[in-house]
N, C-alpha and C. Protein backbone atom coordinates (compact mmCIF):
# COMPACT_ATOMS: atom_id res chain seq x y z
N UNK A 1 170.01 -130.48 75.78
CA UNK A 1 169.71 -129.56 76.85
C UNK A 1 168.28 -129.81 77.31
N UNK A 2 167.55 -129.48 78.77
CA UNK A 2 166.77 -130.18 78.93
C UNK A 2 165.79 -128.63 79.25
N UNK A 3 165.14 -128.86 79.46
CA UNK A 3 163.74 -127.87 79.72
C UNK A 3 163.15 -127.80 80.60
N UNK A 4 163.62 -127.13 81.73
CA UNK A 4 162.59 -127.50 83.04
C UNK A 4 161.15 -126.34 82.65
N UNK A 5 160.44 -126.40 83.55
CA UNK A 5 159.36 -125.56 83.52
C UNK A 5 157.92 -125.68 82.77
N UNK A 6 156.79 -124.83 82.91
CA UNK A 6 155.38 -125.40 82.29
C UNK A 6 155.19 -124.00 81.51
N UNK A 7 154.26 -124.48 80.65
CA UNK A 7 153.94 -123.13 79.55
C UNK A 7 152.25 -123.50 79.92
N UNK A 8 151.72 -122.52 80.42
CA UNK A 8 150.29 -122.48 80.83
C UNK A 8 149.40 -121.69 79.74
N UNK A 9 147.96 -121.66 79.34
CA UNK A 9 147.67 -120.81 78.69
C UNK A 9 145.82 -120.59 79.45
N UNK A 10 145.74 -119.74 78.55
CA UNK A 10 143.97 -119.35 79.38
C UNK A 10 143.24 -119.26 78.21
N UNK A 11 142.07 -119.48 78.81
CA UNK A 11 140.69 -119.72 77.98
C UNK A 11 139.11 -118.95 78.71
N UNK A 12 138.90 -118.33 77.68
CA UNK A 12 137.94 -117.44 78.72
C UNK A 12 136.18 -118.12 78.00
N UNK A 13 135.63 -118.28 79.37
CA UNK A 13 134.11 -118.85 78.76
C UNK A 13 133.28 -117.99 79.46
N UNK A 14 132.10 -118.40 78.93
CA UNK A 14 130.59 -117.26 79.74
C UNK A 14 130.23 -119.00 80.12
N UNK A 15 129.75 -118.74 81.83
CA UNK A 15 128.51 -119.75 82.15
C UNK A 15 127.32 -119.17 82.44
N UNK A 16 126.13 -119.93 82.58
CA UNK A 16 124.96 -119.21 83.21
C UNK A 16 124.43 -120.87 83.76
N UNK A 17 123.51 -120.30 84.84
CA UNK A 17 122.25 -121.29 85.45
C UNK A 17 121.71 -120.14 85.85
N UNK A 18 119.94 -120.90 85.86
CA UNK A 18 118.96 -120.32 86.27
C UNK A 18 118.80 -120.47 87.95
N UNK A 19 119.66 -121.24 88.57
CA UNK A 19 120.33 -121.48 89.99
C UNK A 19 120.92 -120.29 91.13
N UNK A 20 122.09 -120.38 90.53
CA UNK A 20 122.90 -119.36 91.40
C UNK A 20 124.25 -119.11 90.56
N UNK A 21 125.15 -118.04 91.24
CA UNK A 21 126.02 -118.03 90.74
C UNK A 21 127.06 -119.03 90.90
N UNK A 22 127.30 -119.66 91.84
CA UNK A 22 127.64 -121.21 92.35
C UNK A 22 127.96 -121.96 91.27
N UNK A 23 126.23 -122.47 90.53
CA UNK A 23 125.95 -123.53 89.89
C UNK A 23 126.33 -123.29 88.94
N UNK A 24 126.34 -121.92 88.45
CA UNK A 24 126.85 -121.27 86.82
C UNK A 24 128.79 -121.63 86.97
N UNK A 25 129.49 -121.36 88.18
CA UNK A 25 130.45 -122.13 88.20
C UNK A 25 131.11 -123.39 87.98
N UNK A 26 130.16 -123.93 88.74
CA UNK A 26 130.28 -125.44 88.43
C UNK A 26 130.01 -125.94 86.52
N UNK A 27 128.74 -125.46 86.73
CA UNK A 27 128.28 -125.73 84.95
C UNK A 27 129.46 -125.45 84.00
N UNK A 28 130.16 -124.13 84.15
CA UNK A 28 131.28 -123.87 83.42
C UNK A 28 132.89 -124.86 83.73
N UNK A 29 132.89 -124.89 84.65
CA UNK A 29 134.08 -125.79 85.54
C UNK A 29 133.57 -127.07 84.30
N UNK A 30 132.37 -128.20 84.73
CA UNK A 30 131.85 -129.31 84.37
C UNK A 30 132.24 -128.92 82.57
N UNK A 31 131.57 -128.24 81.98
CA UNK A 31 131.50 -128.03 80.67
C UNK A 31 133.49 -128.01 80.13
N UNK A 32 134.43 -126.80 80.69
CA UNK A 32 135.55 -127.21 79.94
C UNK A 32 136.25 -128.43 80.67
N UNK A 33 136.30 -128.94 81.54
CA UNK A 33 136.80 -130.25 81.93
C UNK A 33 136.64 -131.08 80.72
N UNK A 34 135.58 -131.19 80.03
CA UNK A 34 135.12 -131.94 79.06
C UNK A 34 136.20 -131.95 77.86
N UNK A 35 136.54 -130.95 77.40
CA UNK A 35 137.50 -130.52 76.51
C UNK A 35 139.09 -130.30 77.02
N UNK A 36 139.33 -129.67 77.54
CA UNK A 36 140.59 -128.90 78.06
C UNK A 36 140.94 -130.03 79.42
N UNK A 37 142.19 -130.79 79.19
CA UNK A 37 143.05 -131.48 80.20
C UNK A 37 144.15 -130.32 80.88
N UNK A 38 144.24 -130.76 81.88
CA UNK A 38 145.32 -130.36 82.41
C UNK A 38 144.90 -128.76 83.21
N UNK A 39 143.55 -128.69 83.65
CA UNK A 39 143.25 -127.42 84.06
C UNK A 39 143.76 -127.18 85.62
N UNK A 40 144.56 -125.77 86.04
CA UNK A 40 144.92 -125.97 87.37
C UNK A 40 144.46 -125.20 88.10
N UNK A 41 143.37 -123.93 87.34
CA UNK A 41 142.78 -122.84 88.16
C UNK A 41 141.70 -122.27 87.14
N UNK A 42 140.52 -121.27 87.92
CA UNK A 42 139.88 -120.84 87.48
C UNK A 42 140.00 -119.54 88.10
N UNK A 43 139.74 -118.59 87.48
CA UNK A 43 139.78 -116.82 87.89
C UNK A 43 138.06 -116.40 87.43
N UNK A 44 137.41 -116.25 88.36
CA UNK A 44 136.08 -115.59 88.34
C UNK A 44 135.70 -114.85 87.97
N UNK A 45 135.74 -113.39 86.51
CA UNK A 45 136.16 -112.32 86.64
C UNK A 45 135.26 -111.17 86.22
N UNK A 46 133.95 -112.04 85.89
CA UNK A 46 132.61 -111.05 86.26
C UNK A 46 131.66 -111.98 86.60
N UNK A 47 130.42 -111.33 87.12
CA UNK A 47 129.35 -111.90 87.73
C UNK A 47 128.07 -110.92 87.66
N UNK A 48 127.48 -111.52 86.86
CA UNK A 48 126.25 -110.62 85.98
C UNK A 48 124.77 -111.66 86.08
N UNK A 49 123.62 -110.54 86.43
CA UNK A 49 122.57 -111.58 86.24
C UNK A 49 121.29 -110.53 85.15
N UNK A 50 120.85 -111.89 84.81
CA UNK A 50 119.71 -111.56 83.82
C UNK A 50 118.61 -111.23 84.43
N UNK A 51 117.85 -110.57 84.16
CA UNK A 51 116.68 -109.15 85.02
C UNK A 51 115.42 -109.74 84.01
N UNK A 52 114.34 -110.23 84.38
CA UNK A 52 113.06 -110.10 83.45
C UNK A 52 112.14 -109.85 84.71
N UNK A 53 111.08 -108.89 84.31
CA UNK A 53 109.89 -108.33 85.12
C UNK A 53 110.57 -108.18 86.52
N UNK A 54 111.65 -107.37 86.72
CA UNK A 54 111.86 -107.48 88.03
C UNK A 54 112.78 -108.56 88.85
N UNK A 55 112.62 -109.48 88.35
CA UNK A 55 113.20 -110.76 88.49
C UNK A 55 114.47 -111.46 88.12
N UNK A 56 115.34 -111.89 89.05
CA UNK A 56 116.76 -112.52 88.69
C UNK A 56 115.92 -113.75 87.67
N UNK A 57 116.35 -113.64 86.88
CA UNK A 57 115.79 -114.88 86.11
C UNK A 57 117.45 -116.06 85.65
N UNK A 58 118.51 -115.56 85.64
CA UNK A 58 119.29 -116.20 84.88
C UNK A 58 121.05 -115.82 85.61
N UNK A 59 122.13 -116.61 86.31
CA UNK A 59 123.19 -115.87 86.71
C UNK A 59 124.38 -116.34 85.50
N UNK A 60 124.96 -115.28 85.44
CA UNK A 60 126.05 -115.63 84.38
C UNK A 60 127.90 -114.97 84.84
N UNK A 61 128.57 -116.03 84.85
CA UNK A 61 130.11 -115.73 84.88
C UNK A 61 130.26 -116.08 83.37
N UNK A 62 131.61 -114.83 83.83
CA UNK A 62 133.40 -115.48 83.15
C UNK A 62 134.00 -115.62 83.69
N UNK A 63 134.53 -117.00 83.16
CA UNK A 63 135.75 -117.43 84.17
C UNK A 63 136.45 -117.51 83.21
N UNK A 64 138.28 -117.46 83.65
CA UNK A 64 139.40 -117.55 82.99
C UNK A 64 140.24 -118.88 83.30
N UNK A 65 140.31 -119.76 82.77
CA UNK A 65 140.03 -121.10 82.80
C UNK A 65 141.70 -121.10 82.57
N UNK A 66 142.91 -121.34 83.39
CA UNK A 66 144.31 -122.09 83.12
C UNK A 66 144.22 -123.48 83.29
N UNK A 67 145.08 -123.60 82.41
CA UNK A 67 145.95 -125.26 81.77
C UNK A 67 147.10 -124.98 81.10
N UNK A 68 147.48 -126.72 81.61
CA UNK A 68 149.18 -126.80 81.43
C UNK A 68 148.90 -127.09 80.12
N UNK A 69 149.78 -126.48 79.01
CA UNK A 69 149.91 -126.97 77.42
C UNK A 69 150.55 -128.28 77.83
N UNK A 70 149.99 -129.28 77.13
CA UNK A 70 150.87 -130.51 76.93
C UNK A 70 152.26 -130.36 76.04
N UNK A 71 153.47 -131.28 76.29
CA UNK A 71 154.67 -131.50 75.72
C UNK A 71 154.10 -132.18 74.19
């Protein structure tokens, strides 16, 4: 009997850059590419920044990172 269909799973990371929230995307995107094949989406699902003297000093996501489980 044969098996059509994909079994996906999620992975949740924190990024930050001292950049933007953008770059903290990318950085996180760049960083699990490294590890995790088969990624087909990312879900954005907070966006928080670090405060010193007044100052954005640091932007940080979570993203919810899907991929296809391999066979």
């Amino acid at each position: 009997m044969s098996m059509d269909g994909r079994v996906a799973r999620k992975t949740e990371i924190i990024a930050a850059s001292p950049k933007s929230f953008d770059h903290a995307v990318q950085v996180g995107f760049k960083r699990a590419s490294r590890t995790l094949r088969g990624i087909t989406g990312i879900k954005v699902d907070n966006w928080r920044c670090k405060v010193e003297n007044g100052t954005i000093v640091e932007y940080l996501v979570t993203l919810n990172v899907l991929f296809i489980l391999e066979s």
